[in-house]
C-alpha atoms as a PDB file:
ATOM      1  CA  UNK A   1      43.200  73.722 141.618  1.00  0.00           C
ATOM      2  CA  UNK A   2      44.412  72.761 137.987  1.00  0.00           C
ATOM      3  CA  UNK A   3      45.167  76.322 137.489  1.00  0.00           C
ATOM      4  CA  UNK A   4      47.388  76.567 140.212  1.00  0.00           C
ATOM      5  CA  UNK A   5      49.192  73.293 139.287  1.00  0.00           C
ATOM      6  CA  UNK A   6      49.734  75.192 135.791  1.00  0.00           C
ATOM      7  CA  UNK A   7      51.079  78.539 137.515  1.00  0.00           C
ATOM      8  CA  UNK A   8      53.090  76.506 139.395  1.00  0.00           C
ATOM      9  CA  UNK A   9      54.786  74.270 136.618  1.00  0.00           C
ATOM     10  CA  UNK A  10      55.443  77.657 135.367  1.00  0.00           C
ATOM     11  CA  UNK A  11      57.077  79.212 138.504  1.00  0.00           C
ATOM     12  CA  UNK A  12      59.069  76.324 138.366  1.00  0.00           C
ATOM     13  CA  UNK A  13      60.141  76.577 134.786  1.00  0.00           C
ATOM     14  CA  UNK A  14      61.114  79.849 135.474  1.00  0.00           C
ATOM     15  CA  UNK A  15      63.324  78.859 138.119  1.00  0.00           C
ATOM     16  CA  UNK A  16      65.239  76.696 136.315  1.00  0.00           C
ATOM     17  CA  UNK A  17      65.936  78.730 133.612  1.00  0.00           C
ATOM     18  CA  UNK A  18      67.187  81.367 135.932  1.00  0.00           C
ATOM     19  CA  UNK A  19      69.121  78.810 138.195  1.00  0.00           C
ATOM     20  CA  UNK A  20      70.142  76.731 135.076  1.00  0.00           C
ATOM     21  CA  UNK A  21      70.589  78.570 132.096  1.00  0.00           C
ATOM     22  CA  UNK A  22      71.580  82.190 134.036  1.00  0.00           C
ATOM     23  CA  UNK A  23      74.272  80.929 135.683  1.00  0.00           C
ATOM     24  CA  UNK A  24      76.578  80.506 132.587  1.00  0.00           C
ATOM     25  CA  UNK A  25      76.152  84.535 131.586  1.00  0.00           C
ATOM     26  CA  UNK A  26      76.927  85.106 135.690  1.00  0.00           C
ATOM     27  CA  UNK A  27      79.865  82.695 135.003  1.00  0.00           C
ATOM     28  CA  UNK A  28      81.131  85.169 132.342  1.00  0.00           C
ATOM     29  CA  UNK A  29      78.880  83.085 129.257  1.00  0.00           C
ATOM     30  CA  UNK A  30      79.597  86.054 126.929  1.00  0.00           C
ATOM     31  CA  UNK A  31      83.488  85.072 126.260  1.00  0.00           C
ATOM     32  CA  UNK A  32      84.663  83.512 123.550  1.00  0.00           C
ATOM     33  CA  UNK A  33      84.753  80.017 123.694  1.00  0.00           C
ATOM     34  CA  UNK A  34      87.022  77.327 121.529  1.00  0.00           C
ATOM     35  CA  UNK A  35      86.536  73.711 121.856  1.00  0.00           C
ATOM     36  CA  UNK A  36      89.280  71.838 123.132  1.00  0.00           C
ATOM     37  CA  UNK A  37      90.107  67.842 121.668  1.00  0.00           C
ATOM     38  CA  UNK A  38      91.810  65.479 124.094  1.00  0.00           C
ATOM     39  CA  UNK A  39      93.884  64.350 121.015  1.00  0.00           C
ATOM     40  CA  UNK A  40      96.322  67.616 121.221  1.00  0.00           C
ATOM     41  CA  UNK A  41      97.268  66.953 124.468  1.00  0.00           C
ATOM     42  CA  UNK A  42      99.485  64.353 126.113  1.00  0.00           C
ATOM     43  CA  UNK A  43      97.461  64.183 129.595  1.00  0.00           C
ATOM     44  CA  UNK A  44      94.097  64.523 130.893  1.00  0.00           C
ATOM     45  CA  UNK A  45      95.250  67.342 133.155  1.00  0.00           C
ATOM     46  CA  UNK A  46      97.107  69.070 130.295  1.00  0.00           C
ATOM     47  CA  UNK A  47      93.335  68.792 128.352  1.00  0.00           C
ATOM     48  CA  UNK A  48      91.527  69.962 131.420  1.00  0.00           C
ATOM     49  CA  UNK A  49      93.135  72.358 133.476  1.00  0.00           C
ATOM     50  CA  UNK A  50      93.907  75.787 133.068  1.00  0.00           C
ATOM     51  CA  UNK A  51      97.079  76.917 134.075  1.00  0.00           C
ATOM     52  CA  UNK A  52      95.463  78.621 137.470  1.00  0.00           C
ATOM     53  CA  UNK A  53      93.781  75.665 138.340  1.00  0.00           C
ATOM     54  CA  UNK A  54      97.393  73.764 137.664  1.00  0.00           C
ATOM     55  CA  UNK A  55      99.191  75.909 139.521  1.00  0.00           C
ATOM     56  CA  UNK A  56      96.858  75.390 142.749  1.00  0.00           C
ATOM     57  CA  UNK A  57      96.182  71.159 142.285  1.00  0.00           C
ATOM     58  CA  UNK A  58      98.246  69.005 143.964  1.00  0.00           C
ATOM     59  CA  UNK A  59      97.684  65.408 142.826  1.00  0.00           C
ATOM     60  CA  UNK A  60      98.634  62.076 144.327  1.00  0.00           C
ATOM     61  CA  UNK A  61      98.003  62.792 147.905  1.00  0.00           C
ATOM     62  CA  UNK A  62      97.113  59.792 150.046  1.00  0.00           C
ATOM     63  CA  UNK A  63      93.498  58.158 149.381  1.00  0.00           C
ATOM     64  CA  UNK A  64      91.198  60.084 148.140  1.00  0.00           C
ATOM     65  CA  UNK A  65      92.435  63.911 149.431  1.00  0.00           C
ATOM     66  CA  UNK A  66      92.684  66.737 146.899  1.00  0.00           C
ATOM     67  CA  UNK A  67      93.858  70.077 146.850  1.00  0.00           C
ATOM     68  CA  UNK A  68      92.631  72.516 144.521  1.00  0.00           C
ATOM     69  CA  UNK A  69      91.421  75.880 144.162  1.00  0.00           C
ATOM     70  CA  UNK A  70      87.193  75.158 144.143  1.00  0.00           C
ATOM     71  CA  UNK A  71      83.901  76.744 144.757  1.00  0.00           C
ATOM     72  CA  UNK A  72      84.888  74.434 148.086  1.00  0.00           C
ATOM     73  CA  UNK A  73      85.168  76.767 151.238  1.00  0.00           C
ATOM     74  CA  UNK A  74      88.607  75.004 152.019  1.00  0.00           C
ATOM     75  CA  UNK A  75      91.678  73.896 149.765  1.00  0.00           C
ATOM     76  CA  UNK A  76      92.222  70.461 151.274  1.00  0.00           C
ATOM     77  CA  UNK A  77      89.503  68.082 151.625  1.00  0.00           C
ATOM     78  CA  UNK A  78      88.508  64.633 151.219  1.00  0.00           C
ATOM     79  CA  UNK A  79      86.404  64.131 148.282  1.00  0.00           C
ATOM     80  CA  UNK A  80      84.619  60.965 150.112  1.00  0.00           C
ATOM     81  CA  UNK A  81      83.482  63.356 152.579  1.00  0.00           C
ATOM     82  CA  UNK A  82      81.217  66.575 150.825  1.00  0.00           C
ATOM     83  CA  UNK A  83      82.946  70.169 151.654  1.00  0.00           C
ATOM     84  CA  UNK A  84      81.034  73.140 152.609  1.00  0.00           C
ATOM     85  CA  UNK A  85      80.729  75.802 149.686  1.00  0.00           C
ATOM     86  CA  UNK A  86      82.292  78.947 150.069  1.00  0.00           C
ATOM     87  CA  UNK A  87      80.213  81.412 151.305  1.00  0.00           C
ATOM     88  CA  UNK A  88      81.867  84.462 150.427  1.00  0.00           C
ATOM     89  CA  UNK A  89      80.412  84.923 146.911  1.00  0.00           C
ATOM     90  CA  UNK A  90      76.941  86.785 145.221  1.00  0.00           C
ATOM     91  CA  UNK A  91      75.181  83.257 145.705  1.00  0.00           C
ATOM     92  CA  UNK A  92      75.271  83.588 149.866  1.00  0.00           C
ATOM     93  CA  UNK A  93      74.995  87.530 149.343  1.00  0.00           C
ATOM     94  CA  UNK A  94      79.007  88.120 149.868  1.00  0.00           C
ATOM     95  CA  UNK A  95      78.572  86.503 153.992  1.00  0.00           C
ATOM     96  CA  UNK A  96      77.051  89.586 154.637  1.00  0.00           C
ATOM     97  CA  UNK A  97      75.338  87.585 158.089  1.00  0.00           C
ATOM     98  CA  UNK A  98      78.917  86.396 159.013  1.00  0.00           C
ATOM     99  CA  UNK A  99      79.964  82.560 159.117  1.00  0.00           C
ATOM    100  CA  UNK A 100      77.189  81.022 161.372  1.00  0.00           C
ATOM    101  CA  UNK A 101      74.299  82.712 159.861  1.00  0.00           C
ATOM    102  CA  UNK A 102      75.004  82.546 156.814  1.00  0.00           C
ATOM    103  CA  UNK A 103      75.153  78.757 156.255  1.00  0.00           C
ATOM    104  CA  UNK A 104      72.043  78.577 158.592  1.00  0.00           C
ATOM    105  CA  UNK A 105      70.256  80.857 155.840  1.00  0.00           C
ATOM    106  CA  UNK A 106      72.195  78.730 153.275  1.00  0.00           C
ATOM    107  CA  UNK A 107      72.357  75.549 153.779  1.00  0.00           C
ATOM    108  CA  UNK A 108      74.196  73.423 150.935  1.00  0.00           C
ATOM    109  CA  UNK A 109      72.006  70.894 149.200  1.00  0.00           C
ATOM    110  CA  UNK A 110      74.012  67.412 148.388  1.00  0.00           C
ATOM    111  CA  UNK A 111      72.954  65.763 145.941  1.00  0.00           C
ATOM    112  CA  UNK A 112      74.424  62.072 146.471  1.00  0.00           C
ATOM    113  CA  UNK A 113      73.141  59.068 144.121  1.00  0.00           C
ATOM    114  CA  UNK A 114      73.875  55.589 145.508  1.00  0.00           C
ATOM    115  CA  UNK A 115      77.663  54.853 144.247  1.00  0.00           C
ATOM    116  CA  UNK A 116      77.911  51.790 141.500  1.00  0.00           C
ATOM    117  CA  UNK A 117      79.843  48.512 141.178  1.00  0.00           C
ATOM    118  CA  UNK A 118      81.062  47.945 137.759  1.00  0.00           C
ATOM    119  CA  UNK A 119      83.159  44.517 136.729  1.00  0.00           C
ATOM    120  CA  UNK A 120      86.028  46.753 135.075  1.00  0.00           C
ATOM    121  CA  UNK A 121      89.296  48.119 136.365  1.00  0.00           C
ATOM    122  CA  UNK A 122      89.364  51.612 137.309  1.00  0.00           C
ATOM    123  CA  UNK A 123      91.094  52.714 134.535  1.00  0.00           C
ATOM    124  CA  UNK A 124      88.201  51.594 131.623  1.00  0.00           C
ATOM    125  CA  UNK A 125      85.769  52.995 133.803  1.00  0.00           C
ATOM    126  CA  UNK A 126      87.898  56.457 133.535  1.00  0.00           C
ATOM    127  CA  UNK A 127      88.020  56.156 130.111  1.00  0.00           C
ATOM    128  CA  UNK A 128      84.317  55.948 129.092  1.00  0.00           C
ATOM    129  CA  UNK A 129      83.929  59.274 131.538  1.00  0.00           C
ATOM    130  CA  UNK A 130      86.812  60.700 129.533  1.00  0.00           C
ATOM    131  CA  UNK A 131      85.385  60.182 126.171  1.00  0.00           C
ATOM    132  CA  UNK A 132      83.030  62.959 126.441  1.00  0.00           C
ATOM    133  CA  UNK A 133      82.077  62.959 122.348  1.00  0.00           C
ATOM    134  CA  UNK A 134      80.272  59.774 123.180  1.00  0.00           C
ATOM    135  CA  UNK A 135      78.282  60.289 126.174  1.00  0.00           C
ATOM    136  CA  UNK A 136      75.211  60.867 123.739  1.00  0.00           C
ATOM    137  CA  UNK A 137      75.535  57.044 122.868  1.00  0.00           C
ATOM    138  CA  UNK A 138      75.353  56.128 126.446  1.00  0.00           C
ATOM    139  CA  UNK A 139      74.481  58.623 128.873  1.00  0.00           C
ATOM    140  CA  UNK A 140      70.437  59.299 128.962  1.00  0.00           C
ATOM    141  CA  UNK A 141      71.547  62.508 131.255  1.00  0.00           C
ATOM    142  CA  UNK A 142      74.019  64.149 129.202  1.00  0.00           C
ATOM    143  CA  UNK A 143      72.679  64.949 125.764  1.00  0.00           C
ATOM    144  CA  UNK A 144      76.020  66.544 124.408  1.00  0.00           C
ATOM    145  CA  UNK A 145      79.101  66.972 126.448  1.00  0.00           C
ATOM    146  CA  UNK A 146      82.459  69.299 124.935  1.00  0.00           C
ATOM    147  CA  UNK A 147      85.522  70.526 126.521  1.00  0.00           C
ATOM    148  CA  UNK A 148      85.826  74.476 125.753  1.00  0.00           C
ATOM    149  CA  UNK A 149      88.620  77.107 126.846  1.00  0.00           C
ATOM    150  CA  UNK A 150      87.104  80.722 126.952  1.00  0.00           C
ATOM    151  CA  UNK A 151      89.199  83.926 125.671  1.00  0.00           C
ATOM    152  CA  UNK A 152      90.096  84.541 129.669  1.00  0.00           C
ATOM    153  CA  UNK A 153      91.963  81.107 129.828  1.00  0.00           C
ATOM    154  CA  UNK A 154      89.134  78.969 131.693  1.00  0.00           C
ATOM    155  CA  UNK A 155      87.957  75.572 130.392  1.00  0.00           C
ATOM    156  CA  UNK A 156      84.938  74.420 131.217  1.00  0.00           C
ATOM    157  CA  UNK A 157      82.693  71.235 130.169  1.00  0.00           C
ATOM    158  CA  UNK A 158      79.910  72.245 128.359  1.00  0.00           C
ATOM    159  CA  UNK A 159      76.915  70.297 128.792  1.00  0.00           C
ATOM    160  CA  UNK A 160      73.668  70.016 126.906  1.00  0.00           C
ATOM    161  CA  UNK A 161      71.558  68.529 130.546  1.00  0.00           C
ATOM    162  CA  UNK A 162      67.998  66.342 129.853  1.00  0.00           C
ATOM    163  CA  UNK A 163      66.500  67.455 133.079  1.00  0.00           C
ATOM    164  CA  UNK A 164      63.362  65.354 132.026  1.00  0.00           C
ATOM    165  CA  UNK A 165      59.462  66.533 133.586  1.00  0.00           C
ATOM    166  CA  UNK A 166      58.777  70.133 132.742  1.00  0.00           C
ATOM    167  CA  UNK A 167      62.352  71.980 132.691  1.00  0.00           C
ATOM    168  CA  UNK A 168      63.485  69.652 129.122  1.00  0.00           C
ATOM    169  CA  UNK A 169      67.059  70.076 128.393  1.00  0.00           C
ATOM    170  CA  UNK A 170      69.127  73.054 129.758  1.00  0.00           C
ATOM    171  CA  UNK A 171      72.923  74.105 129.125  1.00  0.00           C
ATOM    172  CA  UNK A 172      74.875  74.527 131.871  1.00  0.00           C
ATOM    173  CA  UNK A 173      78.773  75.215 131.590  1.00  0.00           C
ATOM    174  CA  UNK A 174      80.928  74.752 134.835  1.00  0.00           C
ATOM    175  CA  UNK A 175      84.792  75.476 135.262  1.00  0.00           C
ATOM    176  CA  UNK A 176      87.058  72.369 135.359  1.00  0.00           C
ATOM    177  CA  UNK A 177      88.740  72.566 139.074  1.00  0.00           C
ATOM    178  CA  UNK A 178      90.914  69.441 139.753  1.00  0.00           C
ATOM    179  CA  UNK A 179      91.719  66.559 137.909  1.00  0.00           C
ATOM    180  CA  UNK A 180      93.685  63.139 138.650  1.00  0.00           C
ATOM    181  CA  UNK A 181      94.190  60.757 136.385  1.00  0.00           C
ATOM    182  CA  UNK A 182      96.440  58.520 138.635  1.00  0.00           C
ATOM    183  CA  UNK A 183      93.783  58.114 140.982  1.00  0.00           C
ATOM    184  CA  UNK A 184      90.429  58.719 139.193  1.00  0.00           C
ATOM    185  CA  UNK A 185      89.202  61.872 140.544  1.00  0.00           C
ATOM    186  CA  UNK A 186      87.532  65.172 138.228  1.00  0.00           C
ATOM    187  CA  UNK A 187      85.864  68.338 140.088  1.00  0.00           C
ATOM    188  CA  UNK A 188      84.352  71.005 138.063  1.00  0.00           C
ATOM    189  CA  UNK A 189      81.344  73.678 139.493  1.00  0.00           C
ATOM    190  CA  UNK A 190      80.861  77.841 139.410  1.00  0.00           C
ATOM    191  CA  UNK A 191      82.855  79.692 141.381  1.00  0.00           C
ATOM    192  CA  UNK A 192      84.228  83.269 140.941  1.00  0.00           C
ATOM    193  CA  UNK A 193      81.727  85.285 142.906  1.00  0.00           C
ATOM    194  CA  UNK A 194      78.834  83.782 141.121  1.00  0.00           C
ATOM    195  CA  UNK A 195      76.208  81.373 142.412  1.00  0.00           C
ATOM    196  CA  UNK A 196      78.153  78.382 143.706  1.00  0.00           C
ATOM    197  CA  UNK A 197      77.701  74.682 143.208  1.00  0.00           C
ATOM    198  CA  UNK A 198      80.334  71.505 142.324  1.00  0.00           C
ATOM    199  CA  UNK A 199      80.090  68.395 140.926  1.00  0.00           C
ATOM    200  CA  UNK A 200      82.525  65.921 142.387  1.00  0.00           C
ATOM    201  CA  UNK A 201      83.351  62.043 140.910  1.00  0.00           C
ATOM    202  CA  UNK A 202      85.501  59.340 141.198  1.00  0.00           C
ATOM    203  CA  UNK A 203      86.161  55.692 140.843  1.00  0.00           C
ATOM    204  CA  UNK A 204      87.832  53.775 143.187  1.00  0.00           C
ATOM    205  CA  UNK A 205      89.341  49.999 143.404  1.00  0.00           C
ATOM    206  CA  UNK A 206      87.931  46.913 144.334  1.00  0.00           C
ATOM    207  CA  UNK A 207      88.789  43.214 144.040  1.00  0.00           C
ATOM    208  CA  UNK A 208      92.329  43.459 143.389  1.00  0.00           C
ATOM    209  CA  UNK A 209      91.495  46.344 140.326  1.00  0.00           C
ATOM    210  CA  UNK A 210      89.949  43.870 138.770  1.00  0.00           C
ATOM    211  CA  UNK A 211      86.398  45.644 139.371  1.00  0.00           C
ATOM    212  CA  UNK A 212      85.838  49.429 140.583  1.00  0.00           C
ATOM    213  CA  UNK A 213      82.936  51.295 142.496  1.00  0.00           C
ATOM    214  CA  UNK A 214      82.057  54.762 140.764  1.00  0.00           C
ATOM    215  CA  UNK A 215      80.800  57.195 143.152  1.00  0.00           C
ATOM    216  CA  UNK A 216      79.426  61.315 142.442  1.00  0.00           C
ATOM    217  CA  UNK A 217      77.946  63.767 143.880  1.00  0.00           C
ATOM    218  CA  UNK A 218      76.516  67.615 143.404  1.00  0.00           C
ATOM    219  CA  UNK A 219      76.531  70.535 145.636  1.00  0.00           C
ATOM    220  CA  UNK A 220      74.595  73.626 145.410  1.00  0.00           C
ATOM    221  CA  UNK A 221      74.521  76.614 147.904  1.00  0.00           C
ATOM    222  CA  UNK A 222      73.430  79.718 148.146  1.00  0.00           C
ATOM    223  CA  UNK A 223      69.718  81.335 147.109  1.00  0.00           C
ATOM    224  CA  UNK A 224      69.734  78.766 144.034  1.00  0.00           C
ATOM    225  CA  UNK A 225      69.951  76.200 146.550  1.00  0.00           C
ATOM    226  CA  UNK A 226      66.791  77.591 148.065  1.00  0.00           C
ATOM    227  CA  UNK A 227      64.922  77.337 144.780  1.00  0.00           C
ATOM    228  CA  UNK A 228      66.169  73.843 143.864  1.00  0.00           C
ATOM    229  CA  UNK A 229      65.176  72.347 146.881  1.00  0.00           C
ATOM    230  CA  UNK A 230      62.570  69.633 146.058  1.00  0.00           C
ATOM    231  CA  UNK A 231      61.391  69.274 142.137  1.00  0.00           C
ATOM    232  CA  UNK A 232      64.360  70.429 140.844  1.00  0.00           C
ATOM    233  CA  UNK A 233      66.464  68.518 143.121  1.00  0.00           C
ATOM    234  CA  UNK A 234      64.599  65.432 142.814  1.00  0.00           C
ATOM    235  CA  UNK A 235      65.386  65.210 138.431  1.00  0.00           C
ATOM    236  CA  UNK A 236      68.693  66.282 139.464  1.00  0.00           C
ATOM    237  CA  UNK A 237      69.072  63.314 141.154  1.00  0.00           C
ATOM    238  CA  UNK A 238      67.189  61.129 138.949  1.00  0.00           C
ATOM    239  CA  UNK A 239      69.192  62.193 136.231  1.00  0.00           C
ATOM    240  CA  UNK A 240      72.315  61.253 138.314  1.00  0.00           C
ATOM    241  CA  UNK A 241      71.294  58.110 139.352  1.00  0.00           C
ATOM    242  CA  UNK A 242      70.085  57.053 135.742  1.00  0.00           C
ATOM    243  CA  UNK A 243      73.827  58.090 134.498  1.00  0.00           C
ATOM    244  CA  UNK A 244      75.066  55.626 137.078  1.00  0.00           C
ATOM    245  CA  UNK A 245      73.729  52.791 135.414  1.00  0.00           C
ATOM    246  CA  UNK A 246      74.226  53.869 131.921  1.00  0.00           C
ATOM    247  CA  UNK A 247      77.880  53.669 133.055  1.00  0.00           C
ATOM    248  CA  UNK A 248      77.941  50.454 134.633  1.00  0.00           C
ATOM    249  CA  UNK A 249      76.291  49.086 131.495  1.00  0.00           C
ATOM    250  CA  UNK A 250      78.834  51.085 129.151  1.00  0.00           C
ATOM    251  CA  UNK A 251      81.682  49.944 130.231  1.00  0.00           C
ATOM    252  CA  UNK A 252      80.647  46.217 131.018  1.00  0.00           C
ATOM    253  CA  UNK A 253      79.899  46.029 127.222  1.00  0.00           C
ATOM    254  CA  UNK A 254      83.436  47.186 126.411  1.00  0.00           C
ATOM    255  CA  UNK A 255      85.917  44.923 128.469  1.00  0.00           C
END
């Protein structure tokens, strides 16, 4: 028995490192990268986006509706409501099945932690997640966090991830898709062909802006969804939930 609990803790960290730390060379990891400060640009979505992903956001739609180009299998969605991935990458083997089977063979795993109320307007709470240098301070998650822009003109966020239990920290670097200032909202995730996934967050209103609600979740699809499902899935969103808090605390102390 204890030597299959071993061989499986290592089946497991093997896993990870190919779902985790593989999907960055998939991504196109051997590029050059350059870090990016927020203090040479004038906006958030001049710091964030690439000119593609500019060209293909449209911001201030009504409520919470974005448009953006996304590992999301349409361009036009409501962030409150999880999209389907696109299907037509490596990740769901290029929807070699077709559209029904391959999300049945597929399924998307959402990764949703419960949304938190924090006693700020929504603008501090969007600048603690903005201040990426000091998520280290804060965030028991997020062990570093940088903004970098590869030699093909992508910018990603860089992340150094404390996946806690047997996995440790991993580095996973996703491609910035959509931003809003205005209204709060930041997608980033691994698209171009490669396994897909996307992180979606935003904070919304409440109390007359006097207090805000900030909400995330992660999506994952294709064959790394398959070997995420359970442990992996489960510090995923332990590590999600914990950042939750560390926010609402964060930004309490500051106003």
């Amino acid at each position: 028995m204890e030597l299959c609990v071993q061989l499986s803790m290592l089946v497991v960290s093997v896993i990870a490192y190919v779902v985790f730390s593989g999907l960055d060379e998939m991504n196109g990891g051997s590029t050059v990268e350059t870090v990016r400060f927020r203090n040479n640009y004038s906006t958030d979505e001049e710091w964030l986006l690439s000119n593609y992903r500019k060209e293909y956001s449209v911001s201030n739609l009504e409520g919470t509706l974005v448009q953006a180009a996304s590992a999301a299998e349409v361009e036009r969605w409501d962030v409150a409501q999880p999209p389907r991935l696109r299907i037509d990458g490596a990740s769901h083997l290029y929807n070699f099945f077709g559209d029904t089977l391959t999300h049945l063979l597929f399924p998307d795993i959402v990764i949703n932690p419960e949304p938190v109320n924090i006693h700020a307007p929504p603008d501090k709470v969007w600048q603690v997640l903005m201040d990426f240098a000091m998520y280290p301070k804060w965030n028991p998650f997020h062990r570093k966090v940088e903004i970098v822009e590869r030699d093909d003109g992508r910018i990603l966020v860089s992340m150094n991830v404390n996946m806690s239990g047997i996995i440790g920290d991993l580095v996973s670097k996703e491609e910035i898709f959509y931003v809003d200032s205005k209204r709060h909202i930041m997608i980033y995730g691994i698209d171009l062909g490669t396994p897909s996934s996307m992180r979606v967050l935003w904070v919304s209103s409440r109390a007359d802006g006097k207090a805000s609600t900030f909400y995330s979740y992660d999506l994952i699809g294709g064959y790394p969804a398959i070997f995420c499902w359970g442990y992996i899935e489960n510090l995923t969103y332990q590590g999600f939930s914990n950042m939750h808090v560390a926010l609402k605390k964060r930004v309490e102390q500051l106003v």
